[in-house]
PDB file of N, CA and C in Angstrom:
ATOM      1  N   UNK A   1     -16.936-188.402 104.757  1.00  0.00           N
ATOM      2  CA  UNK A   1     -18.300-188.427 105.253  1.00  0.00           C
ATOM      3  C   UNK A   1     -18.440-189.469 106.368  1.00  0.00           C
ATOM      4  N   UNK A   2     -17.616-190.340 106.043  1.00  0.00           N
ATOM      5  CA  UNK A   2     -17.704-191.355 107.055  1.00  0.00           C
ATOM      6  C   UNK A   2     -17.184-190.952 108.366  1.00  0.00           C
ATOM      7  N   UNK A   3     -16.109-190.125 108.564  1.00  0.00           N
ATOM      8  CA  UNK A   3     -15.314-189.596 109.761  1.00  0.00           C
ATOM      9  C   UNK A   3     -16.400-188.612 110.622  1.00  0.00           C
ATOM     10  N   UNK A   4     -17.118-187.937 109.753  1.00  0.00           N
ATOM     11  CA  UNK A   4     -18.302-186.733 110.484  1.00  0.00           C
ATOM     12  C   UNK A   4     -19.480-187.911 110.818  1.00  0.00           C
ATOM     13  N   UNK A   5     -20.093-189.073 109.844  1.00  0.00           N
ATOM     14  CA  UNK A   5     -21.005-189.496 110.907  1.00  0.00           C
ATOM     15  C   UNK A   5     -20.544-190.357 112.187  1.00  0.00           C
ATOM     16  N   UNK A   6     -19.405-190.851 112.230  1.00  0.00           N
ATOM     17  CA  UNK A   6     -18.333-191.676 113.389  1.00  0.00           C
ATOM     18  C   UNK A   6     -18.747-190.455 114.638  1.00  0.00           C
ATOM     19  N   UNK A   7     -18.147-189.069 114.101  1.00  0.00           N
ATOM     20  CA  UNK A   7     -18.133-187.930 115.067  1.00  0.00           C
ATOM     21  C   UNK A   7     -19.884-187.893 115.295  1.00  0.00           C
ATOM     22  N   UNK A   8     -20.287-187.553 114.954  1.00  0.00           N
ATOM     23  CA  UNK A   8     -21.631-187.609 114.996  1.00  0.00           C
ATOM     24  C   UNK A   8     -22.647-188.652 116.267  1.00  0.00           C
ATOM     25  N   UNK A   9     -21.939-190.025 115.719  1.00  0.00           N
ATOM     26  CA  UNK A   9     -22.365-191.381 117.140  1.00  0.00           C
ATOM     27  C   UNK A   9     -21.348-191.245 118.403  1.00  0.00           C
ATOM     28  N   UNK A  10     -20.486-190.289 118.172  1.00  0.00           N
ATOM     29  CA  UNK A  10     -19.305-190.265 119.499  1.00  0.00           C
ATOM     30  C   UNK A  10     -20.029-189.315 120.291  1.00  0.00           C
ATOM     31  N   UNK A  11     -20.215-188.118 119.711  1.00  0.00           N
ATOM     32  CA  UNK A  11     -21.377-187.088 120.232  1.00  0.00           C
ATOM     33  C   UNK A  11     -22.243-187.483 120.679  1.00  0.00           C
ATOM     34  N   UNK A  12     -23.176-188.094 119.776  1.00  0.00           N
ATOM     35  CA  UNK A  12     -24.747-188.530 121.152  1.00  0.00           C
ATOM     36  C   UNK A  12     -24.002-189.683 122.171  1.00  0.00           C
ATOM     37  N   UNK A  13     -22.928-190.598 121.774  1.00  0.00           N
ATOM     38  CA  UNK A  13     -22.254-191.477 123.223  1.00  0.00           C
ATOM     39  C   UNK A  13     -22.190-190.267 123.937  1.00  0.00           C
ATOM     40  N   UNK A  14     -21.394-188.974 123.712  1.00  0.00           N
ATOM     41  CA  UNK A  14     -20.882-188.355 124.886  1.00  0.00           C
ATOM     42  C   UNK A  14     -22.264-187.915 125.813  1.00  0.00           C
ATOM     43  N   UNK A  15     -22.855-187.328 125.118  1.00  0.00           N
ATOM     44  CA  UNK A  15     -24.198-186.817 125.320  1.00  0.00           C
ATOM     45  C   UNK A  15     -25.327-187.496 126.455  1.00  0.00           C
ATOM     46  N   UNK A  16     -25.177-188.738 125.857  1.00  0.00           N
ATOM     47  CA  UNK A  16     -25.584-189.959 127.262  1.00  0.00           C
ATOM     48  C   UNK A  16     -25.015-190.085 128.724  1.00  0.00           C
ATOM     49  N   UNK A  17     -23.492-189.569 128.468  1.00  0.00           N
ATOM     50  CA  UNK A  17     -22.706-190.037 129.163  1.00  0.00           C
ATOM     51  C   UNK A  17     -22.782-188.798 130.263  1.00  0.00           C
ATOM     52  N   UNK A  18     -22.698-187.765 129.574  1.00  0.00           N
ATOM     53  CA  UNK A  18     -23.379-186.779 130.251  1.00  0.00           C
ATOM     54  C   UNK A  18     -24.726-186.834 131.194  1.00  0.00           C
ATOM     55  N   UNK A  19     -25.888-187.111 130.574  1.00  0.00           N
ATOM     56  CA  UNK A  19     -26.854-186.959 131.091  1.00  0.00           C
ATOM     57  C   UNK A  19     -26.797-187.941 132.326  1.00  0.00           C
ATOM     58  N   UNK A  20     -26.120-189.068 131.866  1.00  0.00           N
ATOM     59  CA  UNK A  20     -25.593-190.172 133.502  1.00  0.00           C
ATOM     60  C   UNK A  20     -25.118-189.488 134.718  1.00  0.00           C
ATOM     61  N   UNK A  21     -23.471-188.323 133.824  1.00  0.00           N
ATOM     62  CA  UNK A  21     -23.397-187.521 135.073  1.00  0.00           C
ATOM     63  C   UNK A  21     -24.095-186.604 135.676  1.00  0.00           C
ATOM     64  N   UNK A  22     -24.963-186.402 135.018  1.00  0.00           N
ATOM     65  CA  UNK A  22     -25.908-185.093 135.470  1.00  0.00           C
ATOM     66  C   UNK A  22     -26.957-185.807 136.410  1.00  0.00           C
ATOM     67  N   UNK A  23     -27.710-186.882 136.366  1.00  0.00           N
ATOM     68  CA  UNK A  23     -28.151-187.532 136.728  1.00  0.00           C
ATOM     69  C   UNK A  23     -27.826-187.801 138.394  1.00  0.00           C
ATOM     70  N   UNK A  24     -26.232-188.423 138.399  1.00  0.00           N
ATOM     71  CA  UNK A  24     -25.606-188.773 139.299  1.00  0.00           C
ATOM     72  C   UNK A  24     -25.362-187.313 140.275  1.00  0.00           C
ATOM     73  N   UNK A  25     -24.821-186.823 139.811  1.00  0.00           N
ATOM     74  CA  UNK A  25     -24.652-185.664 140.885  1.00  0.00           C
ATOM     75  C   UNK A  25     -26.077-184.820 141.015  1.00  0.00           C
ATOM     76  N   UNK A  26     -27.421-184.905 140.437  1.00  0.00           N
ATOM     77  CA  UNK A  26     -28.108-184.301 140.671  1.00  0.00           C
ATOM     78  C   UNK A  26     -28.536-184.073 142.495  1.00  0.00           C
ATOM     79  N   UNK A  27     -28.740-185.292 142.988  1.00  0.00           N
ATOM     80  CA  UNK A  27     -28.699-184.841 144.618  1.00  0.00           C
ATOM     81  C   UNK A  27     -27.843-183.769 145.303  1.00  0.00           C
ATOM     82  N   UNK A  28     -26.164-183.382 144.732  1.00  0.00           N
ATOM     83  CA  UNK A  28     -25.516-182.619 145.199  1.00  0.00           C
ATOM     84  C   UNK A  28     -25.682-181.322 144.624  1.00  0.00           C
ATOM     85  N   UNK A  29     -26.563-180.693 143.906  1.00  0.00           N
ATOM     86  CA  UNK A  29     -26.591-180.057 143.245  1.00  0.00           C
ATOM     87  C   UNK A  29     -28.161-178.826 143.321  1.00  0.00           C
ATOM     88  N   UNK A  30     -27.533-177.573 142.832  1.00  0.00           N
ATOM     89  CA  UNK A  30     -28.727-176.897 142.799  1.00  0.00           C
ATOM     90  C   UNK A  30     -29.961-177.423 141.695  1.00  0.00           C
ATOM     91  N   UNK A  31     -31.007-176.585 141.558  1.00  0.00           N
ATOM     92  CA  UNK A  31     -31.940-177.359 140.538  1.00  0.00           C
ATOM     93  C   UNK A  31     -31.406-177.335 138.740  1.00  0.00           C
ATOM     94  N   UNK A  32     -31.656-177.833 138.336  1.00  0.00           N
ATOM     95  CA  UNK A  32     -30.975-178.112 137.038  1.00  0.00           C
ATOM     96  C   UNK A  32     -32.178-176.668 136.069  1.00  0.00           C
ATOM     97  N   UNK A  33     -31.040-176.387 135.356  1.00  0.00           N
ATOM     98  CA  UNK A  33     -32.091-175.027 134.288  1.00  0.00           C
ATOM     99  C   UNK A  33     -32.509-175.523 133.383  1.00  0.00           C
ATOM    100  N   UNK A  34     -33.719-175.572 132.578  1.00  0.00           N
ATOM    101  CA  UNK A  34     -34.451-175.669 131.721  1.00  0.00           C
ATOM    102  C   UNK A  34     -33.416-175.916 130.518  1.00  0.00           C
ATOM    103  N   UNK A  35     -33.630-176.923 129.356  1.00  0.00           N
ATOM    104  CA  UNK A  35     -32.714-176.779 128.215  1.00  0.00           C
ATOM    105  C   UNK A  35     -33.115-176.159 127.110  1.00  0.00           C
ATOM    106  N   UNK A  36     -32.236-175.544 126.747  1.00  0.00           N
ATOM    107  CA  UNK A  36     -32.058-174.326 125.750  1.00  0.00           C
ATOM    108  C   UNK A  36     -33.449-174.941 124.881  1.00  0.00           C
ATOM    109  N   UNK A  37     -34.194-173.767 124.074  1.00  0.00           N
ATOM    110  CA  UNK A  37     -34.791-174.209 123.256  1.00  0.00           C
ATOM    111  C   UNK A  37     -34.474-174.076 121.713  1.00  0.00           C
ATOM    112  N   UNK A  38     -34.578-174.588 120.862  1.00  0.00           N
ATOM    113  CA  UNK A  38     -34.106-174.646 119.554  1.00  0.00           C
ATOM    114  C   UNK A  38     -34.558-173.497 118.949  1.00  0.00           C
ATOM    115  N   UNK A  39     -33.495-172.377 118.076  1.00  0.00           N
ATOM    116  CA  UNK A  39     -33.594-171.317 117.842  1.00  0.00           C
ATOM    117  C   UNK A  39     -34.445-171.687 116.387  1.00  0.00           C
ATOM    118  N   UNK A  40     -35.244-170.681 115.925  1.00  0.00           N
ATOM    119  CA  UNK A  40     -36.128-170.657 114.778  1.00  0.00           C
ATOM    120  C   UNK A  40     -35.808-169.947 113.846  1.00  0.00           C
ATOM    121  N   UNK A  41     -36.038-170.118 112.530  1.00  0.00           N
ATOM    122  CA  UNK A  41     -35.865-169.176 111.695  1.00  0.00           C
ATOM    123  C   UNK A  41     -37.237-168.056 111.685  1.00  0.00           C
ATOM    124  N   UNK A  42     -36.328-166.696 111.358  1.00  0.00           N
ATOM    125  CA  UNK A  42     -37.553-165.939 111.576  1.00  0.00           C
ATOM    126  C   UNK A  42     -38.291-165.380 110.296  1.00  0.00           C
ATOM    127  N   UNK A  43     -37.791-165.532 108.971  1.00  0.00           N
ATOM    128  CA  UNK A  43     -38.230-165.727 107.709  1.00  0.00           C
ATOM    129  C   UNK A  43     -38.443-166.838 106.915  1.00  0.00           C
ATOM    130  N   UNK A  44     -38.805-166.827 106.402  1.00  0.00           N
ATOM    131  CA  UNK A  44     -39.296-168.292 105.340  1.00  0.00           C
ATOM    132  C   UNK A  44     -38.687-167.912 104.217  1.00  0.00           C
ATOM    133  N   UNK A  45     -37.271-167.505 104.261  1.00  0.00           N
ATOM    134  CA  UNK A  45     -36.270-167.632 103.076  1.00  0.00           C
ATOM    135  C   UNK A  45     -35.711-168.963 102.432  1.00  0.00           C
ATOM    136  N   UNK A  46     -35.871-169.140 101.274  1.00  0.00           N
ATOM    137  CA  UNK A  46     -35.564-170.375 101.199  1.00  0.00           C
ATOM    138  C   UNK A  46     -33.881-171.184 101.997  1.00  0.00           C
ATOM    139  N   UNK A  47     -33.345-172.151 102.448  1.00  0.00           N
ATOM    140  CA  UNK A  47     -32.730-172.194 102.422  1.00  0.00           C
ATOM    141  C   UNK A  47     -31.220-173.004 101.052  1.00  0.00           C
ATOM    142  N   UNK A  48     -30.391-172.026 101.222  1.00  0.00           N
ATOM    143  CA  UNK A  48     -29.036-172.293 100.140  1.00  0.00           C
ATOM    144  C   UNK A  48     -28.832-174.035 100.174  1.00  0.00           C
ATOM    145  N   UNK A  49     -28.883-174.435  98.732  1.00  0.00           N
ATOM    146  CA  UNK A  49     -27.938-175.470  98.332  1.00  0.00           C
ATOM    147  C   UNK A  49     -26.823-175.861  99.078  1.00  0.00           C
ATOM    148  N   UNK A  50     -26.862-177.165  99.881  1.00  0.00           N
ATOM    149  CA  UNK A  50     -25.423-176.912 100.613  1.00  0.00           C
ATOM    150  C   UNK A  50     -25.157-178.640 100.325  1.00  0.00           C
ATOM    151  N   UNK A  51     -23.743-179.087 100.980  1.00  0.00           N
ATOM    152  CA  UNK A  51     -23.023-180.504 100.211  1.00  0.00           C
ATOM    153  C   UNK A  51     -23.778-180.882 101.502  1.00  0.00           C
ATOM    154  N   UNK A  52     -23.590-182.300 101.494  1.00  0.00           N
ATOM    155  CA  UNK A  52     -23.800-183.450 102.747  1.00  0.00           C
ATOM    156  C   UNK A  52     -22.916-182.927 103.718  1.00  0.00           C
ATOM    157  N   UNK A  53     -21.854-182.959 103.538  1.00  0.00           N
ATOM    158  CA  UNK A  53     -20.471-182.626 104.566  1.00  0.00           C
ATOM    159  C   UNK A  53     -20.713-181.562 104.980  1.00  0.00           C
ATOM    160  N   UNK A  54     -21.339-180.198 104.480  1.00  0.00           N
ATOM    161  CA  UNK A  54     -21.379-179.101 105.377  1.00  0.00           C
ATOM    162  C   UNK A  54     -22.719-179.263 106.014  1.00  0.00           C
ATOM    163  N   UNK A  55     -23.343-179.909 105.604  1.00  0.00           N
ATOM    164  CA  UNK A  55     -24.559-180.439 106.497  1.00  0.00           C
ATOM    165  C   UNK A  55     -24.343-180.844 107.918  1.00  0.00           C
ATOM    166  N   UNK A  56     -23.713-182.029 107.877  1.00  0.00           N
ATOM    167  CA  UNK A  56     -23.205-182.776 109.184  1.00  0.00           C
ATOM    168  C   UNK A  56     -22.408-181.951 109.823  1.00  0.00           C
ATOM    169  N   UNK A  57     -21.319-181.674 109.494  1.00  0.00           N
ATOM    170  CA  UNK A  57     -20.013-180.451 110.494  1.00  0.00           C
ATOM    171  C   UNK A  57     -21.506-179.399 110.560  1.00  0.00           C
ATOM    172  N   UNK A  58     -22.259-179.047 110.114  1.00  0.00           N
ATOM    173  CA  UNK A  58     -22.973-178.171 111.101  1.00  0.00           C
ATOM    174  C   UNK A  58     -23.534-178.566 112.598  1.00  0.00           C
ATOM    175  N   UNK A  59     -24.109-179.555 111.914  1.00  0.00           N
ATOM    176  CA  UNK A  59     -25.019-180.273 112.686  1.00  0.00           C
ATOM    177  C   UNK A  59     -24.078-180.986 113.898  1.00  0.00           C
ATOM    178  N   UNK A  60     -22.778-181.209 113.504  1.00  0.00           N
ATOM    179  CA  UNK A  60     -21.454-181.450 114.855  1.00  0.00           C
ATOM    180  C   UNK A  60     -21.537-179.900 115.606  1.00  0.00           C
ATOM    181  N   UNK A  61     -21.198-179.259 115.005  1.00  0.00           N
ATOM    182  CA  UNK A  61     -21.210-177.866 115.537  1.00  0.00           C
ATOM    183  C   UNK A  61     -22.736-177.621 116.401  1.00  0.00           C
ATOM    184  N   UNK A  62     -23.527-177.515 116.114  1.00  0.00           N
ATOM    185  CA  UNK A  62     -24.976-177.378 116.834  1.00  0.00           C
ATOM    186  C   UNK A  62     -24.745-178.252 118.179  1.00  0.00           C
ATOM    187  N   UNK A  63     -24.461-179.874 118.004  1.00  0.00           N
ATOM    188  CA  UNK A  63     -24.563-180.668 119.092  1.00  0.00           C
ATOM    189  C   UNK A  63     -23.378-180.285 119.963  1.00  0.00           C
ATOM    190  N   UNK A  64     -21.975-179.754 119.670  1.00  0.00           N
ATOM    191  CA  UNK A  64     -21.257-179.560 120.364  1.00  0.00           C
ATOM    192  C   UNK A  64     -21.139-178.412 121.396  1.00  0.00           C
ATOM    193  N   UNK A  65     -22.083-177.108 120.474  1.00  0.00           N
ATOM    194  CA  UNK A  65     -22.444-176.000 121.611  1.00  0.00           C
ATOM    195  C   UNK A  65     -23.799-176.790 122.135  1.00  0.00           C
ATOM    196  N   UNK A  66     -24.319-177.766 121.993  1.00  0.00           N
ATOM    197  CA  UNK A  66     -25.902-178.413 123.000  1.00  0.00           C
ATOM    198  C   UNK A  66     -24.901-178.473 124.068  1.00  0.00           C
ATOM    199  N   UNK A  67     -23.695-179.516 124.129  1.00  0.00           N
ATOM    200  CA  UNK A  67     -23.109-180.596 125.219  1.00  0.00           C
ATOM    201  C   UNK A  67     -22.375-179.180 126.076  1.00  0.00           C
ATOM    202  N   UNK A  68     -21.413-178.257 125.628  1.00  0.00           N
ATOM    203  CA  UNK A  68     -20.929-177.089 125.912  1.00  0.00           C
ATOM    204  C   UNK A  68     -22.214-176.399 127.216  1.00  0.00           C
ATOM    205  N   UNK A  69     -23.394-176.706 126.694  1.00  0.00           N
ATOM    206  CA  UNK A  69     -24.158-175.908 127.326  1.00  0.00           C
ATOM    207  C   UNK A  69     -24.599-176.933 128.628  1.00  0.00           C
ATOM    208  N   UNK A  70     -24.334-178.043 128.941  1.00  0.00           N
ATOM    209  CA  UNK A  70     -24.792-178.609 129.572  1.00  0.00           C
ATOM    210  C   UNK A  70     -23.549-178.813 130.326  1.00  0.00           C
ATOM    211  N   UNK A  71     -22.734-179.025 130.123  1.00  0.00           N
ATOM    212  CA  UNK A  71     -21.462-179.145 130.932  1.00  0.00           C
ATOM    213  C   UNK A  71     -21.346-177.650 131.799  1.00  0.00           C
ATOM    214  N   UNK A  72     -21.893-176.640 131.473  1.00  0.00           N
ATOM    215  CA  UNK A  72     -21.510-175.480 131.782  1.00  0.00           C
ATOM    216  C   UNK A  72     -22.430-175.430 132.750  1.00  0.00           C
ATOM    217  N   UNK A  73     -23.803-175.794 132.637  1.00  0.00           N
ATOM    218  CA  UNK A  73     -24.965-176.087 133.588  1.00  0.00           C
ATOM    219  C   UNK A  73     -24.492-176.858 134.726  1.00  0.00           C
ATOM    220  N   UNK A  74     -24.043-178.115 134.543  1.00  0.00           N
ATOM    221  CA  UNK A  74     -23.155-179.109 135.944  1.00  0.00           C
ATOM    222  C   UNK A  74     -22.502-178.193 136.398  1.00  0.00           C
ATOM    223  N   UNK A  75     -21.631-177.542 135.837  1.00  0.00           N
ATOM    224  CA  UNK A  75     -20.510-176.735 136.844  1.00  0.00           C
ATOM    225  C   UNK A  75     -21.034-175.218 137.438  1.00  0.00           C
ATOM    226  N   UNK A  76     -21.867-174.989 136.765  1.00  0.00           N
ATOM    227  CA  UNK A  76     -22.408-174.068 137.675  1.00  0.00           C
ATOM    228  C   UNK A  76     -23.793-174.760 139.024  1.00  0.00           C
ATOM    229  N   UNK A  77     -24.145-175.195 138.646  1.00  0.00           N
ATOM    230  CA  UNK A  77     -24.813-175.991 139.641  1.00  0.00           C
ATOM    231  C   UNK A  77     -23.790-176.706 140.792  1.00  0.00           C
ATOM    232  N   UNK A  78     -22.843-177.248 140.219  1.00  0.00           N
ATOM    233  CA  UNK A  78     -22.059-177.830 141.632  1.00  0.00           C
ATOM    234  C   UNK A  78     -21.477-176.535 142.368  1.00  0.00           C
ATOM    235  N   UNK A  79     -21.649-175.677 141.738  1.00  0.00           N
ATOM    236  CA  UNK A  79     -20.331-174.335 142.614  1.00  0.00           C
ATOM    237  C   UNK A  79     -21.292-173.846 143.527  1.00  0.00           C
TER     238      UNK A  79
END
């Protein structure tokens, strides 16, 4: 548990580190696209019993397609 929240504070570091570069090259760059908006559930099913650990590795997984999506945004904007 300790290794996923470590991953977890490396992620929002990267995440910053990002938004610096995005920041920085914004002058060279086309206009930046709107960020994704957070998908909803579309029933009010309860949600399943789940451990701490599959909690977090989700929640790594969620932030890692966020950063995926923003890196993909810089490089299409610089091209």
């Amino acid at each position: 548990m300790e290794k996923a929240d470590a991953t977890l504070g490396e992620l929002d570091n990267l995440q910053v580190v990002l938004g610096m570069l995005a920041d920085h090259i914004s002058p060279y760059c086309t206009p930046a696209s709107p960020e994704p908006k957070e998908v909803k559930v579309a029933d009010g099913k309860l949600e399943e019993a789940k451990a701490p650990l599959e909690r977090v590795l989700e929640e790594v997984v969620a932030r890692l397609c966020k950063l995926q999506s923003m890196v993909n945004d810089m490089v299409a904007r610089l091209r």
